[in-house]
PDB file of N, CA and C in Angstrom:
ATOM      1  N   UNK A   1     -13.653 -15.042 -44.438  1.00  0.00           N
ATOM      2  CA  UNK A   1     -14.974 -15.343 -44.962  1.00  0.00           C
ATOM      3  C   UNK A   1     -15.849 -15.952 -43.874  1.00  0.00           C
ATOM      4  N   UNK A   2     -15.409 -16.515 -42.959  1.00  0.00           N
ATOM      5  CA  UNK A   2     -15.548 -16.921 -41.905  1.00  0.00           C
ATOM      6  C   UNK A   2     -16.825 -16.052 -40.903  1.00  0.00           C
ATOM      7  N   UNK A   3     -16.126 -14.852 -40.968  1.00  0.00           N
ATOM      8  CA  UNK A   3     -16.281 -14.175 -39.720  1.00  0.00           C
ATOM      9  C   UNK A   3     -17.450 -13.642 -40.944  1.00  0.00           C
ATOM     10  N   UNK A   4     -18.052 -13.598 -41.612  1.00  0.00           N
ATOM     11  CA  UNK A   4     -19.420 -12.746 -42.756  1.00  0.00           C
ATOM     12  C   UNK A   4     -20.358 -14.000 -42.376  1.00  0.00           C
ATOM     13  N   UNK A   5     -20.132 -15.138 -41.865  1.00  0.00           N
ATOM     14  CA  UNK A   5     -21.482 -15.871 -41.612  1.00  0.00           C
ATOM     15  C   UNK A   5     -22.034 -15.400 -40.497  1.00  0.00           C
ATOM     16  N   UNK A   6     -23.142 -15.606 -39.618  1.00  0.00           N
ATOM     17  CA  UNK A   6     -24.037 -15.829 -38.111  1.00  0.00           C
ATOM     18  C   UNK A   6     -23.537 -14.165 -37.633  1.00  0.00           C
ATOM     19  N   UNK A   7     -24.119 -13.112 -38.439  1.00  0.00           N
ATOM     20  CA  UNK A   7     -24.498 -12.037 -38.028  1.00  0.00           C
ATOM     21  C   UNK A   7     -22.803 -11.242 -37.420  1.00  0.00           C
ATOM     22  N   UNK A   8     -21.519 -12.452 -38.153  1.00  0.00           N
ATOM     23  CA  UNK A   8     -20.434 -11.838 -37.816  1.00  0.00           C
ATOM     24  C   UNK A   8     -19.696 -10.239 -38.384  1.00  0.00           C
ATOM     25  N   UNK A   9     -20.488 -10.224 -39.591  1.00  0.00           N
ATOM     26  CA  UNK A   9     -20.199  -8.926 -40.246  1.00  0.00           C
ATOM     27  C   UNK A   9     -20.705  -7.570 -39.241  1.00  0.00           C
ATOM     28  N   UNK A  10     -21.597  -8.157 -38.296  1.00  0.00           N
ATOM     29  CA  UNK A  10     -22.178  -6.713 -37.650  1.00  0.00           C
ATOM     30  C   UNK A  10     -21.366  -6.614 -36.778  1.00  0.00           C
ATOM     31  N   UNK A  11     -20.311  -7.596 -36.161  1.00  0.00           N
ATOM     32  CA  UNK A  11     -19.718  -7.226 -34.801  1.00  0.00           C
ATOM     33  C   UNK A  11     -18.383  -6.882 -35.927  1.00  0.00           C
ATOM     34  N   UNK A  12     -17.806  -6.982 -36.646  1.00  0.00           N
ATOM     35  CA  UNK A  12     -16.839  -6.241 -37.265  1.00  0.00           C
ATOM     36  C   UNK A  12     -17.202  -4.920 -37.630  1.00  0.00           C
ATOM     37  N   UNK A  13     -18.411  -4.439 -38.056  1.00  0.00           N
ATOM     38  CA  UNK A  13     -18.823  -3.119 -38.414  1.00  0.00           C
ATOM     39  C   UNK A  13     -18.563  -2.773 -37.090  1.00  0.00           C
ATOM     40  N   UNK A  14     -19.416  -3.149 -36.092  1.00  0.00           N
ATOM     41  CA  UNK A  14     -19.177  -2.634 -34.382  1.00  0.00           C
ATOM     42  C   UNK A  14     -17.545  -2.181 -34.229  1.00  0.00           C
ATOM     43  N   UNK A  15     -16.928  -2.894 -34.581  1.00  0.00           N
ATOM     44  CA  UNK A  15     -15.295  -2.781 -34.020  1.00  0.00           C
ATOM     45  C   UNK A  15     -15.027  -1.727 -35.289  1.00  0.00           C
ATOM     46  N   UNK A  16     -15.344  -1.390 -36.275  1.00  0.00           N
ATOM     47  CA  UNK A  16     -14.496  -0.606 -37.230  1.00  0.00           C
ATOM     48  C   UNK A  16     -15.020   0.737 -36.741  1.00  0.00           C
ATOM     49  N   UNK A  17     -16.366   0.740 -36.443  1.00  0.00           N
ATOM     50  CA  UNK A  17     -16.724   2.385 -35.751  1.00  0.00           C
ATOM     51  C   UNK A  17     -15.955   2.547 -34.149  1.00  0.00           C
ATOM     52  N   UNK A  18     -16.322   1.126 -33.403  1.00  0.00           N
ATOM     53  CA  UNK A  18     -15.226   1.834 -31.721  1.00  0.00           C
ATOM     54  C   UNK A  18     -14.019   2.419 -32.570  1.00  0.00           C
ATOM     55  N   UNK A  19     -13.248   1.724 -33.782  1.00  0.00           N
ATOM     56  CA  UNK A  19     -11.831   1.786 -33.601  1.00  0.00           C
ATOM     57  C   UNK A  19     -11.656   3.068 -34.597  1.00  0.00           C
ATOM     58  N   UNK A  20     -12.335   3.198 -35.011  1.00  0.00           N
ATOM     59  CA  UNK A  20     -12.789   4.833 -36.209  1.00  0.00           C
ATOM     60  C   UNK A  20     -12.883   6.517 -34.907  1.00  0.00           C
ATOM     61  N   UNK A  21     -13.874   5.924 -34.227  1.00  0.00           N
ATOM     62  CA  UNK A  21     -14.333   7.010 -33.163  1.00  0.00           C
ATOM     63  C   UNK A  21     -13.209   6.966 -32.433  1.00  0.00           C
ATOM     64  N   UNK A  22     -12.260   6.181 -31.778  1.00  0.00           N
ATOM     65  CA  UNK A  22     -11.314   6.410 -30.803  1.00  0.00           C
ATOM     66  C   UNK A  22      -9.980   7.145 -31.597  1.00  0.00           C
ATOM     67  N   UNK A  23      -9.660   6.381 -32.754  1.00  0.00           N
ATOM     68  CA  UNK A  23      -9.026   7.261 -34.096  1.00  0.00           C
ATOM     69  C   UNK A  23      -9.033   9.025 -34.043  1.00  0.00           C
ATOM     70  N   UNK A  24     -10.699   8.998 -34.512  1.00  0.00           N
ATOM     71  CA  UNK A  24     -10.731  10.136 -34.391  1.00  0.00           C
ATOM     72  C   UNK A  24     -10.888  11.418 -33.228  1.00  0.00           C
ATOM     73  N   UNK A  25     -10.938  10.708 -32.044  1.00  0.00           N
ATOM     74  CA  UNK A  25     -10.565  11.692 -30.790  1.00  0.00           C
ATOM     75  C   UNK A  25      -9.149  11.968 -30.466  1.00  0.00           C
ATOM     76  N   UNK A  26      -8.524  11.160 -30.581  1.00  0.00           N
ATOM     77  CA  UNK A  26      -7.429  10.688 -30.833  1.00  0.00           C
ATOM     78  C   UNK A  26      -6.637  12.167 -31.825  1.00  0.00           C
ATOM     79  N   UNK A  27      -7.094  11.671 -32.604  1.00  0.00           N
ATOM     80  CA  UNK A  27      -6.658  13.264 -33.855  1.00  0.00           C
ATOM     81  C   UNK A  27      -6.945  14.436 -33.314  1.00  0.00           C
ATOM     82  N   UNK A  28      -8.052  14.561 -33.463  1.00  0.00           N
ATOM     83  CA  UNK A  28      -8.422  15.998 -32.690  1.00  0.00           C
ATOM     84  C   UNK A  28      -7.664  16.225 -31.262  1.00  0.00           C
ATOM     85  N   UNK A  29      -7.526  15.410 -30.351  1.00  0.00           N
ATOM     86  CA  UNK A  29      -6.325  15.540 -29.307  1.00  0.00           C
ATOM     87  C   UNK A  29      -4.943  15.871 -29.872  1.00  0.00           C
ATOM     88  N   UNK A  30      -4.354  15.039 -30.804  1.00  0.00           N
ATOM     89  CA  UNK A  30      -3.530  15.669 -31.142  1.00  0.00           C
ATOM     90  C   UNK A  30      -3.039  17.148 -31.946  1.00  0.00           C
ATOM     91  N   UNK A  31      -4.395  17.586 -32.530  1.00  0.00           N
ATOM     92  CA  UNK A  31      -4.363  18.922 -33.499  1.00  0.00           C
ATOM     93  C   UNK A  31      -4.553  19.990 -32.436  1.00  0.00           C
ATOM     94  N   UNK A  32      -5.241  19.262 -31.023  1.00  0.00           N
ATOM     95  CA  UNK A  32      -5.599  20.690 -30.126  1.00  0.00           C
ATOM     96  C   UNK A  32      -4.789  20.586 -29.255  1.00  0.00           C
ATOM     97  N   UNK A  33      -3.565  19.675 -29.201  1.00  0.00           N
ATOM     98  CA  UNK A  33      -2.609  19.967 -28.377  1.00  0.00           C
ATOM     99  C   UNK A  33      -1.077  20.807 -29.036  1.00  0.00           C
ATOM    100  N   UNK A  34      -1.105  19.914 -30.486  1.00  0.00           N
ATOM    101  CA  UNK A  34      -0.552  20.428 -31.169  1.00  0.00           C
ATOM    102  C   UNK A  34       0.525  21.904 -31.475  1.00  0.00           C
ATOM    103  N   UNK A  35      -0.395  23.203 -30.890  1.00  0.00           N
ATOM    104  CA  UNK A  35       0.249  23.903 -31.496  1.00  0.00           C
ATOM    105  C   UNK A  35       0.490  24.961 -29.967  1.00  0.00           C
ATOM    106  N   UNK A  36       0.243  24.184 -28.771  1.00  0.00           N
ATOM    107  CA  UNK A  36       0.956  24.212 -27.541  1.00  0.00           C
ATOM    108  C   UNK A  36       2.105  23.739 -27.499  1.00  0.00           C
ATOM    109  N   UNK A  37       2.970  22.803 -28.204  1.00  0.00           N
ATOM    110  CA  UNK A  37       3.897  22.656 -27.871  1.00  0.00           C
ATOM    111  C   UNK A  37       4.887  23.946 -28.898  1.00  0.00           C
ATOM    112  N   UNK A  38       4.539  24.893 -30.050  1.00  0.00           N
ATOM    113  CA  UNK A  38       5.163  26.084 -30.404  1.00  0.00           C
ATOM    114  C   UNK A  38       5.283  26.913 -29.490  1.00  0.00           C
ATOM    115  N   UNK A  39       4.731  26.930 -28.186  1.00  0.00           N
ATOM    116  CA  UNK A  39       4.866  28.562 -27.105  1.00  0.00           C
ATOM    117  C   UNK A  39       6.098  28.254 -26.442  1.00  0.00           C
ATOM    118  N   UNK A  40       6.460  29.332 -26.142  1.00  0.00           N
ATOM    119  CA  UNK A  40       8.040  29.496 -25.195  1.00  0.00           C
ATOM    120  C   UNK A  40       7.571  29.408 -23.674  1.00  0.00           C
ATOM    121  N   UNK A  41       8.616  28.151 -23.689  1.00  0.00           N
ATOM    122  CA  UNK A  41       8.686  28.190 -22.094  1.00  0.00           C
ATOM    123  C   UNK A  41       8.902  29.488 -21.243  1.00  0.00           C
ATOM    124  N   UNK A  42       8.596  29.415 -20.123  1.00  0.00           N
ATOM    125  CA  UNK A  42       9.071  30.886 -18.968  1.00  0.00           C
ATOM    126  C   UNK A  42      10.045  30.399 -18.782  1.00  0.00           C
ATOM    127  N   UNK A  43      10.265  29.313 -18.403  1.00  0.00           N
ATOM    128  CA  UNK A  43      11.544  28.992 -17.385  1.00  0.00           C
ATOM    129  C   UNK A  43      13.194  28.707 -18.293  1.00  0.00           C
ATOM    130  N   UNK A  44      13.981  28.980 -18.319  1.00  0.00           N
ATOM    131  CA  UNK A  44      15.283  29.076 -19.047  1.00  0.00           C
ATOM    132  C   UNK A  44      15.693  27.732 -18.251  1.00  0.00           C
ATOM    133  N   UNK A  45      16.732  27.111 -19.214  1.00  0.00           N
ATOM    134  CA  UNK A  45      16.871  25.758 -18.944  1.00  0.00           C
ATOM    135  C   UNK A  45      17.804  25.671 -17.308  1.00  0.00           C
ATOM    136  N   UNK A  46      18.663  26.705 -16.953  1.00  0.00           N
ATOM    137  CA  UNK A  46      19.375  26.062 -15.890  1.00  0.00           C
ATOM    138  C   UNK A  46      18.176  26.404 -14.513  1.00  0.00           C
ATOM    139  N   UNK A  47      17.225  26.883 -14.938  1.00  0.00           N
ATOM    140  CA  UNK A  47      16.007  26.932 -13.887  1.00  0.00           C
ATOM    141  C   UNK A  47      15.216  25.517 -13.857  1.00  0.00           C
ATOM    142  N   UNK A  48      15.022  25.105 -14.996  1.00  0.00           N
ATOM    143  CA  UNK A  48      13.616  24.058 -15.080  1.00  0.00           C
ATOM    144  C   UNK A  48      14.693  22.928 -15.058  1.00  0.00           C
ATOM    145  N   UNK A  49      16.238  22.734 -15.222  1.00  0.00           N
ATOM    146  CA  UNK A  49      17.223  21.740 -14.404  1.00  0.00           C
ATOM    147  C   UNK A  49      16.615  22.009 -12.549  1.00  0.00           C
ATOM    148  N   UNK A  50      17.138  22.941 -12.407  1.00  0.00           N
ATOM    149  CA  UNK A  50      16.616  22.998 -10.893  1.00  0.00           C
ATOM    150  C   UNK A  50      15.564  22.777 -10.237  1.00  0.00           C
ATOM    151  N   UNK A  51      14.527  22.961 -11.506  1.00  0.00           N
ATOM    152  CA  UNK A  51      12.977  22.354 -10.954  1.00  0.00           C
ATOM    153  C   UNK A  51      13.131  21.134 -10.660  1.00  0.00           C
ATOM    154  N   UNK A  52      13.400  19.995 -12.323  1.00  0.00           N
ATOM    155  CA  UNK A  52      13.437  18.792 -12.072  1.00  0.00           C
ATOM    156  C   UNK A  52      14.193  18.330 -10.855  1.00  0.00           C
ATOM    157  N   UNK A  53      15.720  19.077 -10.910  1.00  0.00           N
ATOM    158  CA  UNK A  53      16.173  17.941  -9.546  1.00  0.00           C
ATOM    159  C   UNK A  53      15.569  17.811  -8.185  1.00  0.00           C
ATOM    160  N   UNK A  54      15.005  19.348  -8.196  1.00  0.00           N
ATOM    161  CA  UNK A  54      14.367  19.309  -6.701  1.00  0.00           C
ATOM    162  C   UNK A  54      13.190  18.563  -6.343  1.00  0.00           C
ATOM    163  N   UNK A  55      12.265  18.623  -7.623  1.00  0.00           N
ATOM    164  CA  UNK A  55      11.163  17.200  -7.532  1.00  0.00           C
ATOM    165  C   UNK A  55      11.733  15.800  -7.571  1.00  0.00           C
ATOM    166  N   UNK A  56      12.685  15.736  -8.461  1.00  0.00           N
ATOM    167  CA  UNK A  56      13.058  14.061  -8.579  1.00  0.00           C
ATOM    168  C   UNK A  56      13.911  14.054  -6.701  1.00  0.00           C
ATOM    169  N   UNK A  57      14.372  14.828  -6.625  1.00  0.00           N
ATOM    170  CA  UNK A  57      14.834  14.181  -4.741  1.00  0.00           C
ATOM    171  C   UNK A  57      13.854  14.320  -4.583  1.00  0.00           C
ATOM    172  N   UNK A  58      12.561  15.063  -4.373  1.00  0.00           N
ATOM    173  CA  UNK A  58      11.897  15.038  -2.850  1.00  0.00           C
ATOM    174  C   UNK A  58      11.362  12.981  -3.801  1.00  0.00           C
ATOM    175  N   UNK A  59      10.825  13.404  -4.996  1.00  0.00           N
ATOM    176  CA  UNK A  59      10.346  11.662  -5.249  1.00  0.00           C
ATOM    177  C   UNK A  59      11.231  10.907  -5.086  1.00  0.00           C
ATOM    178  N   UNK A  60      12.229  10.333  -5.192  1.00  0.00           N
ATOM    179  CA  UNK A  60      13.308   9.845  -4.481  1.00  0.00           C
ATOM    180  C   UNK A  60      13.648   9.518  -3.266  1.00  0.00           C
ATOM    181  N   UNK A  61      13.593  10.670  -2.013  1.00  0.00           N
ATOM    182  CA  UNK A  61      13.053  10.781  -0.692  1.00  0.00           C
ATOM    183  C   UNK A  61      11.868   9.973  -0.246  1.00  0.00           C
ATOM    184  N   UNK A  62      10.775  10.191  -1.139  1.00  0.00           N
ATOM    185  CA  UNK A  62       9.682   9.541  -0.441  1.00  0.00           C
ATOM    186  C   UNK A  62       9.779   8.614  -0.694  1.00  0.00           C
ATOM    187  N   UNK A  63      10.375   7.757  -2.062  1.00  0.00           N
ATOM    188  CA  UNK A  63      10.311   6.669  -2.988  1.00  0.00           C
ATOM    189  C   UNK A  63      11.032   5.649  -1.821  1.00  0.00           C
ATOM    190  N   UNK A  64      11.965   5.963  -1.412  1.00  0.00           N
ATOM    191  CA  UNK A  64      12.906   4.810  -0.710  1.00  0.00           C
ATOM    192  C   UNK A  64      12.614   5.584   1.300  1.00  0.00           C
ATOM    193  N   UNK A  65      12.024   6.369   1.625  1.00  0.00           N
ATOM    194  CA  UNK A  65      11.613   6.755   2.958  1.00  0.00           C
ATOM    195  C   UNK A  65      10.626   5.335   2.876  1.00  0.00           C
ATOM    196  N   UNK A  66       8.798   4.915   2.144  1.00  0.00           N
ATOM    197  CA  UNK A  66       8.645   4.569   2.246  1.00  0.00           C
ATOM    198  C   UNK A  66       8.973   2.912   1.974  1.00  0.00           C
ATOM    199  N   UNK A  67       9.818   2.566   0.724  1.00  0.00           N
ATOM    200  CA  UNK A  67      10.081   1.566   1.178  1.00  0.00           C
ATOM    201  C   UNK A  67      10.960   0.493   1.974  1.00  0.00           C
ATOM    202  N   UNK A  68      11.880   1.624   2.555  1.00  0.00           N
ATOM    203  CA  UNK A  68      12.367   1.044   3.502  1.00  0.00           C
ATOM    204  C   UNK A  68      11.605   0.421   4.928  1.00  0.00           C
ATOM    205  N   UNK A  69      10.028   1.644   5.194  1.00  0.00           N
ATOM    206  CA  UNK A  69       9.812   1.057   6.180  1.00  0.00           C
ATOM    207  C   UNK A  69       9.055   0.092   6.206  1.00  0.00           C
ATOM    208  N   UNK A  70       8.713  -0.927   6.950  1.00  0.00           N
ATOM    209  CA  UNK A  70       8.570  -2.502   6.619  1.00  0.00           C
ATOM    210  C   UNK A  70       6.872  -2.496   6.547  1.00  0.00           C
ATOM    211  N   UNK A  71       5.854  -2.905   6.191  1.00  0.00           N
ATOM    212  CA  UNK A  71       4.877  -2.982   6.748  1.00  0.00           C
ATOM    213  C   UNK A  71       3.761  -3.943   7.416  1.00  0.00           C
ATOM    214  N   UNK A  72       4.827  -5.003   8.504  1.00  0.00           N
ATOM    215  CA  UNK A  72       4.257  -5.607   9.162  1.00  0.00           C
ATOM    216  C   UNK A  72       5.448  -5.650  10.684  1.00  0.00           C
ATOM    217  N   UNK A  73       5.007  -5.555  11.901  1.00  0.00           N
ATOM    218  CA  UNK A  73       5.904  -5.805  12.715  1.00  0.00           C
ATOM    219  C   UNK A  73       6.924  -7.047  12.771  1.00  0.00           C
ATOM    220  N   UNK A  74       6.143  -8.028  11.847  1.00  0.00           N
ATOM    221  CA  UNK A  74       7.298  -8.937  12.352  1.00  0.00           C
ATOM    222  C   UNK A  74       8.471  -9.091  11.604  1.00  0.00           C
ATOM    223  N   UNK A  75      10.022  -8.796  11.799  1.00  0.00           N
ATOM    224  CA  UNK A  75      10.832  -8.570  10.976  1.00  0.00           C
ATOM    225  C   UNK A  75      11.599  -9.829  10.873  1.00  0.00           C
ATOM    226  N   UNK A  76      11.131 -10.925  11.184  1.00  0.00           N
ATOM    227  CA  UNK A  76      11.870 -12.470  10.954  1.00  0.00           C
ATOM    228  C   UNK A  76      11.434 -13.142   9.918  1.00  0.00           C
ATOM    229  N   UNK A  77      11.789 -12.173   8.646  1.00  0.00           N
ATOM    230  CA  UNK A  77      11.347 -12.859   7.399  1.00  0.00           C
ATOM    231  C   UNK A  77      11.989 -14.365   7.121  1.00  0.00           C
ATOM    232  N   UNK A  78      11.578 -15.021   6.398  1.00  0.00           N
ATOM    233  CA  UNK A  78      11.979 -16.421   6.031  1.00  0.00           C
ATOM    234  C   UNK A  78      11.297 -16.997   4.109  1.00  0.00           C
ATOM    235  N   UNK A  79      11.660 -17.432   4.104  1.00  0.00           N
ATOM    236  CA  UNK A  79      11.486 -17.833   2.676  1.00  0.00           C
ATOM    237  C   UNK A  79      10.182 -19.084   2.917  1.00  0.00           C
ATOM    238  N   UNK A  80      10.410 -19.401   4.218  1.00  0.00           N
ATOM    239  CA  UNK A  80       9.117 -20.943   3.965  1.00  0.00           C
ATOM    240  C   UNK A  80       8.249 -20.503   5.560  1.00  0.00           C
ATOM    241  N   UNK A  81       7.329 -20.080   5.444  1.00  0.00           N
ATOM    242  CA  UNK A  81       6.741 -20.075   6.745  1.00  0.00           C
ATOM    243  C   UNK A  81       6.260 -21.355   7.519  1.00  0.00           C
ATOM    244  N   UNK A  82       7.001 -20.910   9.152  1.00  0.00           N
ATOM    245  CA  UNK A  82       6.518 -22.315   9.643  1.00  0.00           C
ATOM    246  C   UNK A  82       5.548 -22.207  11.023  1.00  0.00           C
TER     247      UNK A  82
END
């Protein structure tokens, strides 16, 4: 009852249409994606296994290539700088 005094009812109307309109894009995203996921894949599963592994190494590869390498020259890390 609170929130219906000092013009609070209009910023709740405000929030019920953002949260109505995002709702409803929301839906329609899902109805127009919807009936893409009924089509047949091309790829037969021991192929699109072979896809994934070969992307997850090369991401893997790069994942630990870069963080192994350090990115400052000085490699005398310490816990308390002095």
């Amino acid at each position: 009852m609170l929130l219906l005094l000092d013009d609070g009812d209009i910023f709740i109307g405000f929030l019920w249409v953002i949260d109505l309109g995002v709702g409803l894009i929301f839906f329609i995203f899902i109805l127009h994606f919807s009936n893409f996921l009924h089509q047949k894949s091309f790829l037969d599963i021991p192929s699109r296994f072979i896809f994934l592994f070969f992307f997850l190494l090369i991401f893997f590869f790069l994942f630990f290539f870069f963080l192994s390498n350090p990115d400052s020259i000085n490699f005398n890390y310490q816990l308390k700088k002095t």
